[in-house]
Protein backbone atom coordinates (compact mmCIF):
# COMPACT_ATOMS: atom_id res chain seq x y z
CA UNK A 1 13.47 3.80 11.40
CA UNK A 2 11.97 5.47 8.29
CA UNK A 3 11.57 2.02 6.43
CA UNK A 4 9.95 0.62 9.08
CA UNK A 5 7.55 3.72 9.51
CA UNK A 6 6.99 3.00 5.42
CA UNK A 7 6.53 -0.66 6.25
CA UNK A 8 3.52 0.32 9.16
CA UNK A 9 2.05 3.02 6.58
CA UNK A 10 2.13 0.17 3.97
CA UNK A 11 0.42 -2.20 6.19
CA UNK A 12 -2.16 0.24 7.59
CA UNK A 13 -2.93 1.19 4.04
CA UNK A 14 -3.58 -2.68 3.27
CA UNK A 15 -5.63 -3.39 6.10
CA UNK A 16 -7.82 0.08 5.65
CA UNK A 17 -8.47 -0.34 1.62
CA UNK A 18 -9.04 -4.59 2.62
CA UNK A 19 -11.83 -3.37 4.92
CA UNK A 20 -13.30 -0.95 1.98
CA UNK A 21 -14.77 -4.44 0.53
CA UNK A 22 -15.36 -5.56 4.04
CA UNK A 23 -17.77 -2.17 4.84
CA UNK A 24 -20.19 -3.55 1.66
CA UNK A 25 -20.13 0.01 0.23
CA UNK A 26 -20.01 1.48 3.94
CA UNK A 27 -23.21 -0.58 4.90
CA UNK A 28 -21.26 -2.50 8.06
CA UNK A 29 -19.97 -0.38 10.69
CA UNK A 30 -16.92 -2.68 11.95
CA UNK A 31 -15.37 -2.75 9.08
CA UNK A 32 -16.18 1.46 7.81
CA UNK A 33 -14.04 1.86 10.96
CA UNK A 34 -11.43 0.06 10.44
CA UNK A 35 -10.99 1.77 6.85
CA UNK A 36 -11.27 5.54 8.82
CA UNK A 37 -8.79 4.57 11.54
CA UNK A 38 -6.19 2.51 8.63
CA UNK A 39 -6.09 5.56 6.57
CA UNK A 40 -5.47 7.33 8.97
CA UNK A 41 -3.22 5.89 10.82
CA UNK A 42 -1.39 5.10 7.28
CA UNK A 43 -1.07 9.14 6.33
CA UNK A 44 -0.14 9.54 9.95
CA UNK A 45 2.91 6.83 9.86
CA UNK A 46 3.76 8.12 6.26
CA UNK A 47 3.91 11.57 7.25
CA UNK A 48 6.86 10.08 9.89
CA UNK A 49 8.52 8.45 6.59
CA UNK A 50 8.43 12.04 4.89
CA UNK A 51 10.93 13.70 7.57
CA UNK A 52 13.38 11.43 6.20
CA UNK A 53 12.61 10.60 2.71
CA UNK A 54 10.98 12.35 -0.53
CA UNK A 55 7.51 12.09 -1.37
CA UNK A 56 7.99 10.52 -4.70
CA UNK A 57 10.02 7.88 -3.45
CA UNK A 58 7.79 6.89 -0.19
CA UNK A 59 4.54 7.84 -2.85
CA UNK A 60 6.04 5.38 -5.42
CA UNK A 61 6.55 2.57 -3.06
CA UNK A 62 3.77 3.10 -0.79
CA UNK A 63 1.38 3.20 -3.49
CA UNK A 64 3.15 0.66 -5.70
CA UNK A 65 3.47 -2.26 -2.46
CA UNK A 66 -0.22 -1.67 -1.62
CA UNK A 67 -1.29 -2.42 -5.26
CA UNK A 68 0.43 -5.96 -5.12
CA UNK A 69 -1.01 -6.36 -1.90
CA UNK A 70 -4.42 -5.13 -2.25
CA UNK A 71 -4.25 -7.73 -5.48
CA UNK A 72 -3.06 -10.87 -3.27
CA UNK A 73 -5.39 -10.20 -0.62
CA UNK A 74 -8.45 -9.37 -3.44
CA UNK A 75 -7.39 -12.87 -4.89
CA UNK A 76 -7.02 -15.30 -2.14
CA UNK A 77 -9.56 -13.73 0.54
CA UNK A 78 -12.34 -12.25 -1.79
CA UNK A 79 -11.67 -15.02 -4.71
CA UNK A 80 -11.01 -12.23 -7.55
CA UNK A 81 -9.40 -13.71 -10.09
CA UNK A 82 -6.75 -12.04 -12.05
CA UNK A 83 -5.91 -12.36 -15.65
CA UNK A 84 -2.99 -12.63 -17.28
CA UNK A 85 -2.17 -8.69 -18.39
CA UNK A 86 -3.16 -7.78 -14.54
CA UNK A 87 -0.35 -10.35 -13.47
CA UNK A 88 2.09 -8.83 -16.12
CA UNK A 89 1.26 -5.03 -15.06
CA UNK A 90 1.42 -6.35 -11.18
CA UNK A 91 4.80 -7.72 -11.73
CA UNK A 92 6.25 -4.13 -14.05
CA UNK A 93 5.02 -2.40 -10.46
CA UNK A 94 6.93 -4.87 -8.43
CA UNK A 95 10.11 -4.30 -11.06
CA UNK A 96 9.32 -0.76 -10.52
CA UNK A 97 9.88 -0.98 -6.99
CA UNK A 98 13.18 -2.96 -7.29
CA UNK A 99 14.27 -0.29 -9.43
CA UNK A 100 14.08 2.33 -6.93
CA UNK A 101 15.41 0.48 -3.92
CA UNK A 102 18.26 -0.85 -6.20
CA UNK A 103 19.54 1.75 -8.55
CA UNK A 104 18.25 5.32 -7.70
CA UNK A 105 20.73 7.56 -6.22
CA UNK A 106 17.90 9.87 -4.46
CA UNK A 107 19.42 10.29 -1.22
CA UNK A 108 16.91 10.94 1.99
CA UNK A 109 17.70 13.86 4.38
């Protein structure tokens, strides 16, 4: 249940820090909701995720999956292009990821 916490944390995070560019520096209402209510809704559901598992880990990948996303969204909704040392470092965070799920022996509680 704690991934799936993570996963809701992750997407609340997406939609909240999305809407940031939506808001036009805060200017729109809708949208300077919707960043409030996603962040918080995000700290809430990771907050659940930290009963179970250490900060660094659900930090790391929280963090590290909303970067990737934030960048895909930033490129195909708001047409920001991305250059070729902001693919490379988008692709060492995804690696970083991996490694964590994959290899690390940090065990939850």
């Amino acid at each position: 249940m704690h991934y799936f916490f993570l996963a809701l944390a992750i997407l609340t995070e997406t939609v909240a820090t999305s809407a940031i560019q939506a808001s036009q520096q805060f200017t729109r209402l809708g949208p300077s909701l919707i960043v409030v209510i996603g962040y918080a809704a995000s700290f809430y559901f990771m907050a659940l995720t930290l009963k179970v598992m250490p900060i660094g880990i659900v930090y790391a990948i929280w963090s590290g999956v909303g970067i990737v996303l934030i960048a895909a969204i930033g490129y195909v909704v708001f047409n920001q292009k991305l250059d070729t040392p902001a693919i490379v470092g988008i692709m060492l965070i995804i690696i970083g990821i991996l490694v964590i799920q994959l290899f690390s022996a940090v065990k939850t509680h």
